[in-house]
C-alpha atoms as a PDB file:
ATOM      1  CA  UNK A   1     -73.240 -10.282 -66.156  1.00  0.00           C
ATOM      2  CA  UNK A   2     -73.204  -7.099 -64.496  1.00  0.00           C
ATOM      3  CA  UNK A   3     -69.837  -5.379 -64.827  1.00  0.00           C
ATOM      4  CA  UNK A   4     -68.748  -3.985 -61.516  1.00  0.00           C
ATOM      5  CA  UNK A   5     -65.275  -2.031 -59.912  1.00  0.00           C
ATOM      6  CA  UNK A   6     -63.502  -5.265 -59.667  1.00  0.00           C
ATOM      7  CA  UNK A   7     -63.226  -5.748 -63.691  1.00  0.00           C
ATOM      8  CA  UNK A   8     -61.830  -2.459 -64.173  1.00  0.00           C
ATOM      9  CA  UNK A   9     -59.630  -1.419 -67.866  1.00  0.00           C
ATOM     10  CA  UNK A  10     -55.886  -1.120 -68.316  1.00  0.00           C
ATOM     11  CA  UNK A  11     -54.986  -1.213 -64.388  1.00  0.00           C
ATOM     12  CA  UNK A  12     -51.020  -1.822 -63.698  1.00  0.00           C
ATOM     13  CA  UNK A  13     -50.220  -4.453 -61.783  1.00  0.00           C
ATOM     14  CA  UNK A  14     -50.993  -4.018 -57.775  1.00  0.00           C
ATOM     15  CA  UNK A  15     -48.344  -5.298 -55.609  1.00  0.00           C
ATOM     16  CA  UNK A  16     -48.171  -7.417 -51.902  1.00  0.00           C
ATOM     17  CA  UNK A  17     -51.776  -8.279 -50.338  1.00  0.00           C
ATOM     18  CA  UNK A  18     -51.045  -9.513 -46.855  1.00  0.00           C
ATOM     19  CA  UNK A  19     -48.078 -11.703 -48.231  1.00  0.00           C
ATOM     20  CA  UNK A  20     -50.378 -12.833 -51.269  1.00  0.00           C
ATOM     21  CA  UNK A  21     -49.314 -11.174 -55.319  1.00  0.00           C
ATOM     22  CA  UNK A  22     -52.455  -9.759 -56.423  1.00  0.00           C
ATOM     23  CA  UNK A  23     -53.060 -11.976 -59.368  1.00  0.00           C
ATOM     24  CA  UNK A  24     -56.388 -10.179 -59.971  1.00  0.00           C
ATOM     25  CA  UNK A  25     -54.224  -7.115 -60.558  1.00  0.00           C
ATOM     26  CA  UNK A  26     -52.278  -8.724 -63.000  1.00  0.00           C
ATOM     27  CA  UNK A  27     -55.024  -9.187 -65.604  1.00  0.00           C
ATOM     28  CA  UNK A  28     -57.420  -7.080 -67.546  1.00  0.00           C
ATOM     29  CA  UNK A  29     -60.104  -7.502 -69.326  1.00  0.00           C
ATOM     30  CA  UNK A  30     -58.033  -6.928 -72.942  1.00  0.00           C
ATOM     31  CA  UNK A  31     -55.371  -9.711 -71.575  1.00  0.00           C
ATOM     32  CA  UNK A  32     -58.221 -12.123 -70.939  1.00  0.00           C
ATOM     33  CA  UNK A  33     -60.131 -14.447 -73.472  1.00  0.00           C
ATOM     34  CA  UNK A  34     -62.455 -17.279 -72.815  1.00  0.00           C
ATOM     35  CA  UNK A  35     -62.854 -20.258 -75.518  1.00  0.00           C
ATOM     36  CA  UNK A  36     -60.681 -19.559 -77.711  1.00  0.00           C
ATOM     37  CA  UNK A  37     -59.751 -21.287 -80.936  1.00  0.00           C
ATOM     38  CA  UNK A  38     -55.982 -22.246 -80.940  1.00  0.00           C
ATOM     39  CA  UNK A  39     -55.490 -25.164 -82.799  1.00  0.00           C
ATOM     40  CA  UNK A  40     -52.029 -25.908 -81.129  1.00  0.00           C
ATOM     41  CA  UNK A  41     -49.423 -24.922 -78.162  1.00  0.00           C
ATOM     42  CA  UNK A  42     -47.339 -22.732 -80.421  1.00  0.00           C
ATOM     43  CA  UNK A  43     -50.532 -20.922 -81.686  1.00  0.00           C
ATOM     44  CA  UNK A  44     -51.825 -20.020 -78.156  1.00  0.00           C
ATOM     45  CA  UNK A  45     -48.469 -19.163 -77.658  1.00  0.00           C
ATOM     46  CA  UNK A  46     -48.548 -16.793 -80.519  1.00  0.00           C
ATOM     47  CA  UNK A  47     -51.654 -15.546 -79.362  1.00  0.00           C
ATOM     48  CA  UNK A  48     -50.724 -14.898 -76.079  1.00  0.00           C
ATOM     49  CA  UNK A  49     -47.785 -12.824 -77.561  1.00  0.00           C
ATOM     50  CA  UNK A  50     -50.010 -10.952 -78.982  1.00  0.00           C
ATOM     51  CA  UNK A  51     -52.424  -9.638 -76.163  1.00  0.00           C
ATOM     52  CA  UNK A  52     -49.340  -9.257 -74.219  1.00  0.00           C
ATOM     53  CA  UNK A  53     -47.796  -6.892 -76.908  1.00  0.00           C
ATOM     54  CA  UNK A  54     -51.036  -4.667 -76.913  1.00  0.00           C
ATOM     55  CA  UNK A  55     -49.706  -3.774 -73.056  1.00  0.00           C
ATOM     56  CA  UNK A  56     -46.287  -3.863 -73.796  1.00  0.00           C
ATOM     57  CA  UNK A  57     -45.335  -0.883 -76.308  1.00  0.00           C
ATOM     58  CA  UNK A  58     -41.613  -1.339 -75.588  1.00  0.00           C
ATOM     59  CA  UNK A  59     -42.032  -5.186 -76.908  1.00  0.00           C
ATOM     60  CA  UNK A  60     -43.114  -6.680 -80.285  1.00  0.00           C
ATOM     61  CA  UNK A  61     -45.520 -10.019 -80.176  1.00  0.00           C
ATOM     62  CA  UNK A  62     -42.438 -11.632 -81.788  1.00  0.00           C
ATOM     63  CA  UNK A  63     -39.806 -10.476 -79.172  1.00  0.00           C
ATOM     64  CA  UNK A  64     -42.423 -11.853 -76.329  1.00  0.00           C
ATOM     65  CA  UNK A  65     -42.914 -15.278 -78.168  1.00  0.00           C
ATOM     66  CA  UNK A  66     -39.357 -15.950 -78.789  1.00  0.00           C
ATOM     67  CA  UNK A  67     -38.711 -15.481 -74.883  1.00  0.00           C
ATOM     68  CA  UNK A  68     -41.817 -17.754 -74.354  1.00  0.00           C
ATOM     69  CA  UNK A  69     -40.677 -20.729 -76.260  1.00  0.00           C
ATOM     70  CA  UNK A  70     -37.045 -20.050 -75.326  1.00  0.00           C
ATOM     71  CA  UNK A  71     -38.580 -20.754 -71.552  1.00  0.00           C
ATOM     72  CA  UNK A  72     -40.448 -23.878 -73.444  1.00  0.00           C
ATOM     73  CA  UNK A  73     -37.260 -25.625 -75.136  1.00  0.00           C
ATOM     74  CA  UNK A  74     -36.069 -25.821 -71.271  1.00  0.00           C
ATOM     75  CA  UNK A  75     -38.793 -27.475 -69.856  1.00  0.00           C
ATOM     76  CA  UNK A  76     -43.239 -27.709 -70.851  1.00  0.00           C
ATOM     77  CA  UNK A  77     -44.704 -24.565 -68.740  1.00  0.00           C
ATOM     78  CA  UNK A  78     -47.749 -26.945 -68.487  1.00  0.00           C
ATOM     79  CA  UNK A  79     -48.733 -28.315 -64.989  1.00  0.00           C
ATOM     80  CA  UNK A  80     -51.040 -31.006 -65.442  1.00  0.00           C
ATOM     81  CA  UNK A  81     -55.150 -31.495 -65.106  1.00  0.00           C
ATOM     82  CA  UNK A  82     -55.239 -29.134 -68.251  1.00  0.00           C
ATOM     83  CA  UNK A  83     -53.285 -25.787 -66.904  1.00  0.00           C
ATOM     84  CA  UNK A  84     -49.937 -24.230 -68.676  1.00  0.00           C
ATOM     85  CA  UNK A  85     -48.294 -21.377 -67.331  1.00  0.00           C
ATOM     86  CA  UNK A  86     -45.683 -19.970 -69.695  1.00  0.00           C
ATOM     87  CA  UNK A  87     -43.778 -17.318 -68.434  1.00  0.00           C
ATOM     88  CA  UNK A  88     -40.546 -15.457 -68.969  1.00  0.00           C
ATOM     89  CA  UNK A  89     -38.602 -12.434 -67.871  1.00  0.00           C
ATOM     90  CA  UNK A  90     -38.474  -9.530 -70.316  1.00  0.00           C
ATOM     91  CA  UNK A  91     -35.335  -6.871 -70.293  1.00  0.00           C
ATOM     92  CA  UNK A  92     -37.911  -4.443 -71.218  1.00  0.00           C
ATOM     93  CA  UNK A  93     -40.885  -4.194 -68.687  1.00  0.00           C
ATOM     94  CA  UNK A  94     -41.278  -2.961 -65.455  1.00  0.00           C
ATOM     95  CA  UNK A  95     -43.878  -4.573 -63.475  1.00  0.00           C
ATOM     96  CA  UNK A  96     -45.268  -8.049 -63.998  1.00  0.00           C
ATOM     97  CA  UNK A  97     -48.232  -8.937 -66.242  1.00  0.00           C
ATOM     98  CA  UNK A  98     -50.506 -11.713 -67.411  1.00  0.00           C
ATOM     99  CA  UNK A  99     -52.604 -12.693 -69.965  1.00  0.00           C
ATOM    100  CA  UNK A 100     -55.312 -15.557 -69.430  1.00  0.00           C
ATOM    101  CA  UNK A 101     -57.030 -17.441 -72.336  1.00  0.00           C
ATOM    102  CA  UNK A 102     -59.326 -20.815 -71.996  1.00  0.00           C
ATOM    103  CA  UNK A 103     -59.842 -22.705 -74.972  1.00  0.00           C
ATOM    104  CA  UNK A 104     -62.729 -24.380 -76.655  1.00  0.00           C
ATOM    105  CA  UNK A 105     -60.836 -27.414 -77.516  1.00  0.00           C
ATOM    106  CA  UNK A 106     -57.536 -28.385 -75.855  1.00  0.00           C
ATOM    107  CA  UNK A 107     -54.361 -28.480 -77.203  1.00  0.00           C
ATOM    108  CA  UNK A 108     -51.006 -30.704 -76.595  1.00  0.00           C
ATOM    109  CA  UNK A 109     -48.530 -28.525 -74.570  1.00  0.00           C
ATOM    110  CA  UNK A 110     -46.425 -31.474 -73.353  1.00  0.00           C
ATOM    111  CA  UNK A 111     -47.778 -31.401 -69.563  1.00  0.00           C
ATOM    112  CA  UNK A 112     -46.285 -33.973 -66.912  1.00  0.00           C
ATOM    113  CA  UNK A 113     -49.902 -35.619 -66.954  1.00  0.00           C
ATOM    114  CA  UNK A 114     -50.323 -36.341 -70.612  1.00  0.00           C
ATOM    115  CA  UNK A 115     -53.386 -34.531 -70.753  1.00  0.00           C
ATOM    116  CA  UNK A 116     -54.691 -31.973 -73.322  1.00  0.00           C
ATOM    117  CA  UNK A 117     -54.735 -27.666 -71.996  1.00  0.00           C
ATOM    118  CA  UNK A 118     -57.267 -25.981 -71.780  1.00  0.00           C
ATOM    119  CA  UNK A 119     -56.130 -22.981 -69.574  1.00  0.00           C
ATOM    120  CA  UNK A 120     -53.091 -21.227 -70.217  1.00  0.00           C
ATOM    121  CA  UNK A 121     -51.785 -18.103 -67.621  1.00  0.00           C
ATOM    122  CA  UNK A 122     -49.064 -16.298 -69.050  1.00  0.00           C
ATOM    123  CA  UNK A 123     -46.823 -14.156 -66.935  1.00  0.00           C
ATOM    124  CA  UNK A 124     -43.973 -11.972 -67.618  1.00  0.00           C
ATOM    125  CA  UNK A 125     -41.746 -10.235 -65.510  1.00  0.00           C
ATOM    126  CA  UNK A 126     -39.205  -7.917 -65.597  1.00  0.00           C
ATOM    127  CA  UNK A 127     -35.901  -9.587 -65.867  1.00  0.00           C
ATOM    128  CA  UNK A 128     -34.775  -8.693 -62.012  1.00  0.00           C
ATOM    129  CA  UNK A 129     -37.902  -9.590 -60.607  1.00  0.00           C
ATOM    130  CA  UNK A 130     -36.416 -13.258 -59.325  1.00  0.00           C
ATOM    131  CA  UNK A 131     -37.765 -13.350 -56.039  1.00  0.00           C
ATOM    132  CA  UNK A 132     -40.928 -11.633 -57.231  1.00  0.00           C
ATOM    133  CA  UNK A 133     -41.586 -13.932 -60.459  1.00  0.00           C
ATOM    134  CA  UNK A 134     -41.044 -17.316 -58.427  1.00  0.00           C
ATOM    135  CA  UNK A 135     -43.420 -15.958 -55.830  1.00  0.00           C
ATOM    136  CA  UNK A 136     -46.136 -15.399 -58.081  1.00  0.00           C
ATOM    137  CA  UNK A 137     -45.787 -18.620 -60.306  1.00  0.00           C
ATOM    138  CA  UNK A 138     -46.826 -20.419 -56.525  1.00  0.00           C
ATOM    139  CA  UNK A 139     -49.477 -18.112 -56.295  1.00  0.00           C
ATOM    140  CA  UNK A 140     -50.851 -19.103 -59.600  1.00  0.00           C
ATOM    141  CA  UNK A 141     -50.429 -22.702 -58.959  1.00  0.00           C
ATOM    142  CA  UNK A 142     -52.500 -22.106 -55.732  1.00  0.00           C
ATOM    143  CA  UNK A 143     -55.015 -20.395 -57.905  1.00  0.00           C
ATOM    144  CA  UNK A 144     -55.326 -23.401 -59.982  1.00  0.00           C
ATOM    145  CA  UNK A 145     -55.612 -26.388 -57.682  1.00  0.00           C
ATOM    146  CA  UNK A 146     -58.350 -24.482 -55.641  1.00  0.00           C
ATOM    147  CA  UNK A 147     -61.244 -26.215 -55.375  1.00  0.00           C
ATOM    148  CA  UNK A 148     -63.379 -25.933 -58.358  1.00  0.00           C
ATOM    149  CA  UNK A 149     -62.022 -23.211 -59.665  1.00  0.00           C
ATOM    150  CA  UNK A 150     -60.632 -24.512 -63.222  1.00  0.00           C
ATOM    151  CA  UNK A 151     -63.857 -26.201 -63.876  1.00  0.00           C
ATOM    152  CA  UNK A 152     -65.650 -22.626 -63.245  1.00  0.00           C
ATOM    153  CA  UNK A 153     -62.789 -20.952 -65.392  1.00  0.00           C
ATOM    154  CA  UNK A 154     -63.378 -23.631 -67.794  1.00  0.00           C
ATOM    155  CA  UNK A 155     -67.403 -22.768 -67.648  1.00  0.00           C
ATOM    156  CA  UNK A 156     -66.977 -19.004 -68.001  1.00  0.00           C
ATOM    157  CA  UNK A 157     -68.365 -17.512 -71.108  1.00  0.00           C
ATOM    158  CA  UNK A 158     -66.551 -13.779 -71.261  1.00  0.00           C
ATOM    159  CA  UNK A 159     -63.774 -12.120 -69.454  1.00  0.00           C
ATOM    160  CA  UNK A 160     -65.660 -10.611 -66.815  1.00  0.00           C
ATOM    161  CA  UNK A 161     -67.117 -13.661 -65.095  1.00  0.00           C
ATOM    162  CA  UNK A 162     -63.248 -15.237 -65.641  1.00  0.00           C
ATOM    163  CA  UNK A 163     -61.920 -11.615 -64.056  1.00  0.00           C
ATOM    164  CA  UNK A 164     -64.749 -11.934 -61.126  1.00  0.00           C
ATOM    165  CA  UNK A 165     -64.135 -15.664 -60.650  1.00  0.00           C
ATOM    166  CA  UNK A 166     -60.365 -14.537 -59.751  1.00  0.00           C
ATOM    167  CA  UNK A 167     -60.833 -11.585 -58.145  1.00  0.00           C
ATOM    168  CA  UNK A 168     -63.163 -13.336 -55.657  1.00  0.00           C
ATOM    169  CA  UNK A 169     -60.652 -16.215 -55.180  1.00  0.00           C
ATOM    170  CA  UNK A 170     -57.837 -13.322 -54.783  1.00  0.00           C
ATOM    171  CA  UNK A 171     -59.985 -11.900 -51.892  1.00  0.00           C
ATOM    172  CA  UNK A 172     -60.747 -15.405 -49.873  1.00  0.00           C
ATOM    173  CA  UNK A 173     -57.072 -16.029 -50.303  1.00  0.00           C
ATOM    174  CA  UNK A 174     -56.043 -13.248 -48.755  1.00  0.00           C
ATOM    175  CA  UNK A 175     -58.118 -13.225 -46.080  1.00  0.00           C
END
């Protein structure tokens, strides 16, 4: 796949599109992974921590996964037909950010529905982003129960086409 301006490196997070979060904005192409080997929900967890942490000087992979699985002992992040979204709000950040991994073989993550993940979303957010965080967790749940689009996530065989697949969502969803 031809790599265009809409997969672009190390971009911040962009802010309000016509009352839509730029989810597009939240990712890049180092914070995004497709088939992944993870084995279980605390690894992909772990791993997520990780990527995050690469983005995140002020934080340590260890300081983001305790705040993820602090968020996890109150409730599963994961939202049924194979889709988690951990999340959390860091002290230590100032402007929202995600990391997106698929995985080649789904893993238990204690979703309403019983059923295996194989698409995990994780945001954080700075700690006084409340309005801001809760607005963008509906955003991503749009993203997910649009038509076709986890099966085409699920499909995608590099960041780039995942990146594109969003960013072209992003733009029909703001229009």
């Amino acid at each position: 796949m031809q790599r265009n301006d809409t997969v672009r490196r190390n971009r911040p997070g962009l802010p309000w599109n016509n009352n839509h979060m730029n989810i597009f904005g939240l990712l890049n192409q180092e914070r995004t992974r497709a088939r992944m080997e993870a084995g279980s929900k605390k690894k992909s967890l772990q791993y997520l921590s990780e990527i995050l942490s690469q983005s995140l000087p002020a934080l340590s992979a260890d300081q983001i996964f305790d705040h993820l699985i602090a968020r996890e002992r109150l409730g599963s992040t994961g939202l049924g037909a194979g889709v988690a979204l951990p999340h959390s709000r860091l002290a230590d950040i100032e402007q929202p950010i995600g990391a997106l991994i698929t995985l080649a073989k789904p893993v238990d993550f204690d979703s309403p529905d019983d059923q295996p993940v194989d698409i995990i979303f994780c945001l954080v957010v700075p700690d006084t982003a409340d309005e801001e965080h809760l607005k963008l967790l509906s955003q991503l749940a749009e993203l997910f129960t649009a038509d076709n689009m986890c099966n085409q996530l699920r499909a995608a065989d590099d960041p780039a086409e995942i990146l594109n697949l969003i960013h072209h969502w992003q733009q029909h969803a703001a229009a």
